[in-house]
PDB file of N, CA and C in Angstrom:
ATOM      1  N   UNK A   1      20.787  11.265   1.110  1.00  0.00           N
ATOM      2  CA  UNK A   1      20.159  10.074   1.630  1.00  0.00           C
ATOM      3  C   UNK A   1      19.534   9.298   0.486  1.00  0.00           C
ATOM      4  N   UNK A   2      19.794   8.048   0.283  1.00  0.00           N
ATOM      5  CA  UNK A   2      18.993   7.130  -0.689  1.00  0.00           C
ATOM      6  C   UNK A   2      17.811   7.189  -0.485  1.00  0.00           C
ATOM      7  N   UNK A   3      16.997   6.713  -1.217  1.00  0.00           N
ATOM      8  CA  UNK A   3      15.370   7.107  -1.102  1.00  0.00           C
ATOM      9  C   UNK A   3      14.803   5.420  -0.961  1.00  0.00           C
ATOM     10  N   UNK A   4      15.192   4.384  -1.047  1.00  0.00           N
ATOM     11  CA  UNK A   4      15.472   3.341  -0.300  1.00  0.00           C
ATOM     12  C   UNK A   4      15.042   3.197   1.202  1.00  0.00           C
ATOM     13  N   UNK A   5      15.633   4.665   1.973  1.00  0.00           N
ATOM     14  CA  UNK A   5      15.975   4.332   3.383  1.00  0.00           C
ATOM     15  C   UNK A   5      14.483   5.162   3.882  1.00  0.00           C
ATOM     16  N   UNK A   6      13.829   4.958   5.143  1.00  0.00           N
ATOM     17  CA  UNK A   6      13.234   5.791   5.392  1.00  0.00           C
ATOM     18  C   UNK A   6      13.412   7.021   6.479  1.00  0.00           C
ATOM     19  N   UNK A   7      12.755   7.997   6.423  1.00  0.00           N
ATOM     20  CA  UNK A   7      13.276   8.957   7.622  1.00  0.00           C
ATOM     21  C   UNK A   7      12.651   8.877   8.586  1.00  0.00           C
ATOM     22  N   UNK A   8      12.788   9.146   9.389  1.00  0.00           N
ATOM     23  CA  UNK A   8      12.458   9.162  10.804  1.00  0.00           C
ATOM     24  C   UNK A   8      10.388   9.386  10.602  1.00  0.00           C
ATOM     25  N   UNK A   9      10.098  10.702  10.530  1.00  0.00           N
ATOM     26  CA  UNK A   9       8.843  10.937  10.259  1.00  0.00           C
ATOM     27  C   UNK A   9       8.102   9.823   9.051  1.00  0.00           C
ATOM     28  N   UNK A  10       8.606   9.552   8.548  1.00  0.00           N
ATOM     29  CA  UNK A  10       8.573   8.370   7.409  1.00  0.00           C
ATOM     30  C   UNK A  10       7.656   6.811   8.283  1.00  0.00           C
ATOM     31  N   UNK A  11       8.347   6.926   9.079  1.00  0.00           N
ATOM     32  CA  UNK A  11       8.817   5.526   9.547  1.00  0.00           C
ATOM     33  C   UNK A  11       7.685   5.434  10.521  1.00  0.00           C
ATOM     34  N   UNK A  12       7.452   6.611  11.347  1.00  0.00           N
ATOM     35  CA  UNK A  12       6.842   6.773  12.449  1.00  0.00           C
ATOM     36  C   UNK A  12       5.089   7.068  11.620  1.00  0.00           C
ATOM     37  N   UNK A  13       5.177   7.183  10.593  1.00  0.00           N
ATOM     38  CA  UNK A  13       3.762   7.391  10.097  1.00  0.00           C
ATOM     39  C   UNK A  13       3.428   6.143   9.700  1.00  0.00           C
ATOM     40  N   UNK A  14       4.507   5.202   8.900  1.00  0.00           N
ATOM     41  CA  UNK A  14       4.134   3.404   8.386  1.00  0.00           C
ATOM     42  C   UNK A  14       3.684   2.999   9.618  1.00  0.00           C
ATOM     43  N   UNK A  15       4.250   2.978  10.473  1.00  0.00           N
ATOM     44  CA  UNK A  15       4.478   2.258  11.638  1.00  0.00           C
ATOM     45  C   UNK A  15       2.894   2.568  12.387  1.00  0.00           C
ATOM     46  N   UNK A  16       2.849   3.721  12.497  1.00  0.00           N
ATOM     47  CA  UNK A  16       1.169   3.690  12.776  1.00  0.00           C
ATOM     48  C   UNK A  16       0.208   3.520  12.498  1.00  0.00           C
ATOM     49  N   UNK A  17       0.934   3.913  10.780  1.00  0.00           N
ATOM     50  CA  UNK A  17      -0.763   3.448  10.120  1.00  0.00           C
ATOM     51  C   UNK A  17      -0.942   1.887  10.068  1.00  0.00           C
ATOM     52  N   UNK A  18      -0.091   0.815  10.163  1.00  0.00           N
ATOM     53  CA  UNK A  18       0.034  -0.541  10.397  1.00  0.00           C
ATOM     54  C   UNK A  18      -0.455  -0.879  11.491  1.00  0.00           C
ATOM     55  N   UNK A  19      -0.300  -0.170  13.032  1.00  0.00           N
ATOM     56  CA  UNK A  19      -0.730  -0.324  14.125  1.00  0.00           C
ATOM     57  C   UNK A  19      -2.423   0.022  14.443  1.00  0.00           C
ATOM     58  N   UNK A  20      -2.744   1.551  13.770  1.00  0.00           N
ATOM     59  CA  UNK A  20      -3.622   1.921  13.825  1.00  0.00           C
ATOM     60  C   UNK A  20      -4.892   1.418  13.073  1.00  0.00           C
ATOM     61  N   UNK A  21      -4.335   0.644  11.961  1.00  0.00           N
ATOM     62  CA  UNK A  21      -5.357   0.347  10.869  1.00  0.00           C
ATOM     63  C   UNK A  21      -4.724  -0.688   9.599  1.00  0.00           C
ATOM     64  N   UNK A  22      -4.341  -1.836  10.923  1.00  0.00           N
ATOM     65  CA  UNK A  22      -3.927  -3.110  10.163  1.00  0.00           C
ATOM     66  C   UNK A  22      -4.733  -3.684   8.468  1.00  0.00           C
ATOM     67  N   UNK A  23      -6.015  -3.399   9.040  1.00  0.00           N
ATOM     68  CA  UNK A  23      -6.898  -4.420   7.718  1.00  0.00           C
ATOM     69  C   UNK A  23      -7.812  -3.404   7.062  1.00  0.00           C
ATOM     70  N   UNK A  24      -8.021  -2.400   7.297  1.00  0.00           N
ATOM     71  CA  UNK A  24      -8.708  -1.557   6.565  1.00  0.00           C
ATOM     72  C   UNK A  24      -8.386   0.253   5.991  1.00  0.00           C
ATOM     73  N   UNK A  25      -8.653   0.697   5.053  1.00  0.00           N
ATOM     74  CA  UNK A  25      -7.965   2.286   4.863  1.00  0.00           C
ATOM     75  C   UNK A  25      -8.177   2.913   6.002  1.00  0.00           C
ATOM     76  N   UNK A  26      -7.554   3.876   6.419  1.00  0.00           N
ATOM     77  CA  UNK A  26      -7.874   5.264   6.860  1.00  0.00           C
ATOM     78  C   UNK A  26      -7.844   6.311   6.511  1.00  0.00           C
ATOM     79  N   UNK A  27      -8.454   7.562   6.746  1.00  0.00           N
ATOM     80  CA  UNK A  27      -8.348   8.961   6.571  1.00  0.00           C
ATOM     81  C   UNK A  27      -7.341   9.255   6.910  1.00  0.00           C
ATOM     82  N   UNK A  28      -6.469  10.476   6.001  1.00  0.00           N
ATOM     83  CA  UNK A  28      -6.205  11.276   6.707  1.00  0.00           C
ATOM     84  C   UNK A  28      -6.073  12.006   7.671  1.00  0.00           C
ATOM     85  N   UNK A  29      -7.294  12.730   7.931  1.00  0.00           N
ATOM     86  CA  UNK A  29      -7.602  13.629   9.278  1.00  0.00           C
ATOM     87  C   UNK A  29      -7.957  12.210  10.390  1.00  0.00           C
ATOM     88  N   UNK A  30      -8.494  11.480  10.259  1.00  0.00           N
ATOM     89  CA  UNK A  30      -8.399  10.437  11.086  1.00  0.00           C
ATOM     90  C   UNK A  30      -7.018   9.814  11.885  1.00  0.00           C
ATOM     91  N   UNK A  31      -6.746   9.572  10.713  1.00  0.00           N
ATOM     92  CA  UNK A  31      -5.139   8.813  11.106  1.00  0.00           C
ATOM     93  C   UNK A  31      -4.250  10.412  11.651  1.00  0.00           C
ATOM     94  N   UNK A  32      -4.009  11.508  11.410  1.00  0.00           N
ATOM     95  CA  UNK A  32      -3.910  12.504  11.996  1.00  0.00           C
ATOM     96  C   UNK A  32      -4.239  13.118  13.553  1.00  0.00           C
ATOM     97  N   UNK A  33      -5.229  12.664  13.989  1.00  0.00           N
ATOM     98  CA  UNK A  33      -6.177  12.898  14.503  1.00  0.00           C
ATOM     99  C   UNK A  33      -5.293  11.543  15.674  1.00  0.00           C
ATOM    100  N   UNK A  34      -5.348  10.472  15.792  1.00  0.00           N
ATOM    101  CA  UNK A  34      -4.926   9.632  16.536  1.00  0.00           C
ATOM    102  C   UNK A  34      -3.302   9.945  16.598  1.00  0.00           C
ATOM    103  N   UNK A  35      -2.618  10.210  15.980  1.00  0.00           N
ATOM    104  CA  UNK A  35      -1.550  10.584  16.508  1.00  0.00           C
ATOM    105  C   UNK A  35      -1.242  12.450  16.877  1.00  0.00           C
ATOM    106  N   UNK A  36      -2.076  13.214  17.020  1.00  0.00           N
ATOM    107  CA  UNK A  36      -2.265  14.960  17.398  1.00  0.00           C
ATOM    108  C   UNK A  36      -0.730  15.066  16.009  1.00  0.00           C
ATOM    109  N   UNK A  37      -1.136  14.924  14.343  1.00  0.00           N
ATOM    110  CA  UNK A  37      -0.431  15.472  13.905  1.00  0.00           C
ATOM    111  C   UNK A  37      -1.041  16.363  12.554  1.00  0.00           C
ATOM    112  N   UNK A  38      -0.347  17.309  12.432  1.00  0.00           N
ATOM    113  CA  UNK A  38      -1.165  18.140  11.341  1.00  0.00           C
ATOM    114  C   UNK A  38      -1.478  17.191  10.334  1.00  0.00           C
ATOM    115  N   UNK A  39      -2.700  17.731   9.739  1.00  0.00           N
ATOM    116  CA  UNK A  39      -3.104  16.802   8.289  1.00  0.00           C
ATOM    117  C   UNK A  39      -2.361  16.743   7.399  1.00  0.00           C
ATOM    118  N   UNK A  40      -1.902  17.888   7.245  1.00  0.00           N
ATOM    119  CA  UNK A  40      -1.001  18.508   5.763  1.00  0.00           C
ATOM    120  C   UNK A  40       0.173  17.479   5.959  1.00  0.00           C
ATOM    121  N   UNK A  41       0.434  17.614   6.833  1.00  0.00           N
ATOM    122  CA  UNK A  41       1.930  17.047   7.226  1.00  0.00           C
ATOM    123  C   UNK A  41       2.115  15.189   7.029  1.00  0.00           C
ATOM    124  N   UNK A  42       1.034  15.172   7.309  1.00  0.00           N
ATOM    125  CA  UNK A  42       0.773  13.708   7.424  1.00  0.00           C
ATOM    126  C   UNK A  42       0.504  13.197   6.241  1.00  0.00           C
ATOM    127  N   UNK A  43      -0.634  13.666   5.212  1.00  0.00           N
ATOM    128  CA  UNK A  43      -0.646  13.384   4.170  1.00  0.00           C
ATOM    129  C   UNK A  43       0.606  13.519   3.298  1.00  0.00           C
ATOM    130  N   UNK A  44       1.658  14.577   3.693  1.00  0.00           N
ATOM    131  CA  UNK A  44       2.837  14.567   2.523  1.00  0.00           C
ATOM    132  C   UNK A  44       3.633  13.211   2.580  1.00  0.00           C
ATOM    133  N   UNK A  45       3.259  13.014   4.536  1.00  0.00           N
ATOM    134  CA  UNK A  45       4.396  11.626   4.212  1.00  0.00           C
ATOM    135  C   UNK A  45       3.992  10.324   3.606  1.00  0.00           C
ATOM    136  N   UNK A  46       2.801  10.255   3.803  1.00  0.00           N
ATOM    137  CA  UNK A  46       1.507   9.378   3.254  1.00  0.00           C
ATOM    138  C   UNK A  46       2.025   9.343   1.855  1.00  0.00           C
ATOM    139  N   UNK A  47       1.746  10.338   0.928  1.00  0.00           N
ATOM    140  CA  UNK A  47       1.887  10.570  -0.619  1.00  0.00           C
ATOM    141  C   UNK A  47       3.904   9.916  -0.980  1.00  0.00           C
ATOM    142  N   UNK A  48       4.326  10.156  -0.197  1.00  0.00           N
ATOM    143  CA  UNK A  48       6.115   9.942  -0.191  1.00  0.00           C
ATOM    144  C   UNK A  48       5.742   8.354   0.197  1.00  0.00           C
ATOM    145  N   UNK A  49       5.299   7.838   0.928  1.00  0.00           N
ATOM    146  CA  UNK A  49       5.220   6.392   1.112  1.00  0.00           C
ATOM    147  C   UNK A  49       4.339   5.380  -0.230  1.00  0.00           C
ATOM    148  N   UNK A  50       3.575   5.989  -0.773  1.00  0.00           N
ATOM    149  CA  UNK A  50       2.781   5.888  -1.798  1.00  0.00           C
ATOM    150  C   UNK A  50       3.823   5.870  -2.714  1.00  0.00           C
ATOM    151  N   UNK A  51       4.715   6.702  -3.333  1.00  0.00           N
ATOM    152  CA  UNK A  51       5.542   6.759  -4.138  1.00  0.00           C
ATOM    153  C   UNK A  51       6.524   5.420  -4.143  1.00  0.00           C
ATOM    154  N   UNK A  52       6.887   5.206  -2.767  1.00  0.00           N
ATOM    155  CA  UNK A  52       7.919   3.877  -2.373  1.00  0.00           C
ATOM    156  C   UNK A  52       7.067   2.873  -2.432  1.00  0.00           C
ATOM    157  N   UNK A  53       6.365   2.261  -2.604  1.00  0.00           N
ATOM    158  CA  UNK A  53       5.272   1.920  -3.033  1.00  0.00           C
ATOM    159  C   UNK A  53       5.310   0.838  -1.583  1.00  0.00           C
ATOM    160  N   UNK A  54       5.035   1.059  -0.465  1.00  0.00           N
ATOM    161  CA  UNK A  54       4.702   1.202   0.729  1.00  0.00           C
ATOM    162  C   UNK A  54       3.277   1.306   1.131  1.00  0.00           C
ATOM    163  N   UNK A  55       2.551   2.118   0.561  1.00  0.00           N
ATOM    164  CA  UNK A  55       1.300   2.654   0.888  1.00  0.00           C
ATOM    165  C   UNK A  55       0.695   2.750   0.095  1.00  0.00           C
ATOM    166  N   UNK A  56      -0.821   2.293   0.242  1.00  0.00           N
ATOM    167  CA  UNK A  56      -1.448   2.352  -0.852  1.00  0.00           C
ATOM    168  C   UNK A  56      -2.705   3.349  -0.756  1.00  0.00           C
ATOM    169  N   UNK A  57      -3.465   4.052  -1.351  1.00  0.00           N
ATOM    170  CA  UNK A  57      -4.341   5.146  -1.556  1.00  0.00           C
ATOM    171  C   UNK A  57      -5.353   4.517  -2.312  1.00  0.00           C
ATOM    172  N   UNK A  58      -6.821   4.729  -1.695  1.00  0.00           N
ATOM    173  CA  UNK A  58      -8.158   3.925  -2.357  1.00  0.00           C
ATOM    174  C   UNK A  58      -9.044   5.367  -1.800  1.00  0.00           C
ATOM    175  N   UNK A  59      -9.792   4.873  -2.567  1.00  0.00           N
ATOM    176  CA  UNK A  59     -10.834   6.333  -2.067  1.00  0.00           C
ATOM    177  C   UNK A  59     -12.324   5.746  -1.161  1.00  0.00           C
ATOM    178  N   UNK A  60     -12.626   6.609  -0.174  1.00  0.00           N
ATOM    179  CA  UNK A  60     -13.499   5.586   0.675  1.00  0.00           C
ATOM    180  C   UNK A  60     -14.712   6.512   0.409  1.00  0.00           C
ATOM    181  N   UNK A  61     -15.756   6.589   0.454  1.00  0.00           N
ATOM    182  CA  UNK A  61     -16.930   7.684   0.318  1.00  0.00           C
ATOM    183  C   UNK A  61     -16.192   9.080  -0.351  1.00  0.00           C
ATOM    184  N   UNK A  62     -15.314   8.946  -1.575  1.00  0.00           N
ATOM    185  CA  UNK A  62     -14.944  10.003  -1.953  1.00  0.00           C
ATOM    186  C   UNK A  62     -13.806  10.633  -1.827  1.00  0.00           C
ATOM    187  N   UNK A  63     -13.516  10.301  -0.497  1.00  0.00           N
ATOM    188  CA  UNK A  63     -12.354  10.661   0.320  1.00  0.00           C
ATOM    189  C   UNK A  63     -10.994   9.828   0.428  1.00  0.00           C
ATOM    190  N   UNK A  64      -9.972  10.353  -0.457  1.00  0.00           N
ATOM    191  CA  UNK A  64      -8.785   9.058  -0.047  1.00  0.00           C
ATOM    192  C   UNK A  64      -8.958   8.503   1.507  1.00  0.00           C
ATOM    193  N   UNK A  65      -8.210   7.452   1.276  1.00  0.00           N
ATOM    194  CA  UNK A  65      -8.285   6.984   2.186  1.00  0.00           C
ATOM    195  C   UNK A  65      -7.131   5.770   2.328  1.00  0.00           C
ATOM    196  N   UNK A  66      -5.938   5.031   3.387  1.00  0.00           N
ATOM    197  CA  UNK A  66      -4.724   4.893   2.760  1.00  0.00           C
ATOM    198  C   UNK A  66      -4.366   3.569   3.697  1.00  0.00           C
ATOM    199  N   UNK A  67      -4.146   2.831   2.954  1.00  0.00           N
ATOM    200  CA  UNK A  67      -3.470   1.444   3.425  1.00  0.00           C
ATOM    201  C   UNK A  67      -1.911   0.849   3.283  1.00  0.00           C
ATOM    202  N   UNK A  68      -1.545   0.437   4.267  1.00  0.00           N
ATOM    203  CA  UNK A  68      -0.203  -0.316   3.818  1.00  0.00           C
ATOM    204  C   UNK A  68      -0.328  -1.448   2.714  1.00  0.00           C
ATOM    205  N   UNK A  69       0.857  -0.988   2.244  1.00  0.00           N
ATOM    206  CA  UNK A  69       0.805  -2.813   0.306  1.00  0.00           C
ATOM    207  C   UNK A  69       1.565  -3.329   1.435  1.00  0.00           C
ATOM    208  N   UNK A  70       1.522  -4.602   0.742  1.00  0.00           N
ATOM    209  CA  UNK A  70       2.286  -5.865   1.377  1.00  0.00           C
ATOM    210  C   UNK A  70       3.591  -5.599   1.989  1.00  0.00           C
ATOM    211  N   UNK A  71       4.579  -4.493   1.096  1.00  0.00           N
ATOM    212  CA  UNK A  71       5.900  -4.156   1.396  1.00  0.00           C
ATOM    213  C   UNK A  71       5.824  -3.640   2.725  1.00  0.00           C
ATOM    214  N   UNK A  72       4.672  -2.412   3.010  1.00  0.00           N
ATOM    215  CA  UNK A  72       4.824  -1.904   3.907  1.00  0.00           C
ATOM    216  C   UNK A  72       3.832  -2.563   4.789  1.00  0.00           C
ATOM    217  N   UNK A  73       3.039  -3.338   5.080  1.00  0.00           N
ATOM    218  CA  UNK A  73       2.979  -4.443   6.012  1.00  0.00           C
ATOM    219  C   UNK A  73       4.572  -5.115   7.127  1.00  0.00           C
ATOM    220  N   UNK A  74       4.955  -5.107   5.776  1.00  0.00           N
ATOM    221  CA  UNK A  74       6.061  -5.962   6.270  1.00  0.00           C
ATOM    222  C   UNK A  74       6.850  -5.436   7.556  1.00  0.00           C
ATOM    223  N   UNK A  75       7.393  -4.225   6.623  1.00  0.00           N
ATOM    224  CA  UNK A  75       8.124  -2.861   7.342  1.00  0.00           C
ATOM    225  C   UNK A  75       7.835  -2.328   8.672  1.00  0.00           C
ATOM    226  N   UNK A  76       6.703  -2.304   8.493  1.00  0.00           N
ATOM    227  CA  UNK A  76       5.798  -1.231   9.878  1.00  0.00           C
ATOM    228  C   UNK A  76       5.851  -2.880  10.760  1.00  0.00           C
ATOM    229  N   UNK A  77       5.276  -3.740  10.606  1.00  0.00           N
ATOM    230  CA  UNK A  77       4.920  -4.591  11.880  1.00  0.00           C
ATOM    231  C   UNK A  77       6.645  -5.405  12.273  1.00  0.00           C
ATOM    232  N   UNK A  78       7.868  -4.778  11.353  1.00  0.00           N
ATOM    233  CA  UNK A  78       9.205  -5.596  12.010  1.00  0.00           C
ATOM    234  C   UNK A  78       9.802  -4.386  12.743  1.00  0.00           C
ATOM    235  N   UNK A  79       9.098  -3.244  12.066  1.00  0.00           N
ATOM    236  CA  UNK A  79      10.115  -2.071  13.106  1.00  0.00           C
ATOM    237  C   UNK A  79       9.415  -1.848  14.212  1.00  0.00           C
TER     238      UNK A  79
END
Protein backbone atom coordinates (compact mmCIF):
# COMPACT_ATOMS: atom_id res chain seq x y z
CA UNK A 1 0.00 0.00 0.00
CA UNK A 2 1.41 3.58 -0.78
CA UNK A 3 1.73 5.58 2.25
CA UNK A 4 -0.06 8.42 0.37
CA UNK A 5 -3.33 6.46 0.89
CA UNK A 6 -4.92 6.20 4.22
CA UNK A 7 -6.21 3.04 6.06
CA UNK A 8 -9.23 2.53 7.26
CA UNK A 9 -8.30 3.09 11.17
CA UNK A 10 -6.26 6.02 9.76
CA UNK A 11 -9.08 7.71 8.38
CA UNK A 12 -11.57 7.01 11.05
CA UNK A 13 -9.20 8.67 13.71
CA UNK A 14 -8.63 12.16 11.16
CA UNK A 15 -12.06 12.14 10.70
CA UNK A 16 -12.84 12.41 14.39
CA UNK A 17 -10.38 14.25 15.58
CA UNK A 18 -11.71 17.04 12.93
CA UNK A 19 -15.26 16.36 14.15
CA UNK A 20 -14.42 16.09 17.72
CA UNK A 21 -12.04 19.00 18.04
CA UNK A 22 -12.26 21.26 14.98
CA UNK A 23 -10.32 24.46 16.56
CA UNK A 24 -8.48 23.34 19.40
CA UNK A 25 -5.78 20.21 20.50
CA UNK A 26 -6.90 17.24 22.17
CA UNK A 27 -5.63 14.53 24.41
CA UNK A 28 -5.09 11.48 23.76
CA UNK A 29 -6.95 9.66 26.46
CA UNK A 30 -9.57 12.25 25.76
CA UNK A 31 -9.97 11.89 22.15
CA UNK A 32 -9.80 8.01 23.08
CA UNK A 33 -12.15 8.26 25.52
CA UNK A 34 -14.97 9.79 23.06
CA UNK A 35 -14.62 7.27 20.65
CA UNK A 36 -14.30 3.83 23.58
CA UNK A 37 -10.76 3.30 21.84
CA UNK A 38 -7.59 2.12 23.49
CA UNK A 39 -5.05 4.96 24.10
CA UNK A 40 -2.12 3.08 22.85
CA UNK A 41 -3.86 2.40 19.79
CA UNK A 42 -4.98 5.69 19.12
CA UNK A 43 -1.96 7.48 19.76
CA UNK A 44 0.01 5.10 17.18
CA UNK A 45 -2.38 6.29 14.57
CA UNK A 46 -2.12 9.87 15.79
CA UNK A 47 1.93 9.63 15.58
CA UNK A 48 1.44 7.84 11.70
CA UNK A 49 -0.80 10.90 10.84
CA UNK A 50 1.82 13.28 12.31
CA UNK A 51 4.36 11.70 10.10
CA UNK A 52 1.93 12.40 6.83
CA UNK A 53 1.98 15.54 8.02
CA UNK A 54 -1.84 15.52 8.62
CA UNK A 55 -1.67 16.06 12.28
CA UNK A 56 -0.13 18.15 14.25
CA UNK A 57 1.24 17.53 18.05
CA UNK A 58 1.61 20.71 20.59
CA UNK A 59 1.93 20.06 24.13
CA UNK A 60 -0.97 21.39 26.37
CA UNK A 61 -0.13 21.54 30.32
CA UNK A 62 2.73 19.15 29.51
CA UNK A 63 0.77 16.72 27.91
CA UNK A 64 0.76 16.27 24.01
CA UNK A 65 -1.94 17.17 22.81
CA UNK A 66 -2.99 16.90 18.78
CA UNK A 67 -4.54 18.91 16.05
CA UNK A 68 -5.33 18.56 12.42
CA UNK A 69 -2.60 20.94 9.87
CA UNK A 70 -4.43 22.41 7.19
CA UNK A 71 -3.91 19.13 4.97
CA UNK A 72 -5.74 17.23 7.34
CA UNK A 73 -8.49 19.77 7.90
CA UNK A 74 -9.09 19.35 4.53
CA UNK A 75 -9.24 15.47 4.46
CA UNK A 76 -11.29 14.73 7.59
CA UNK A 77 -14.14 17.46 6.89
CA UNK A 78 -14.45 16.03 2.74
CA UNK A 79 -14.53 12.40 3.88
Amino acid sequence: MSEDHLTHCQDWILTSLCRFSPTTPITTPDLASKLSHSVVRTEVYLEQLVEMGLVRVQHVSGEPAWRQSSEGLTIGTVV
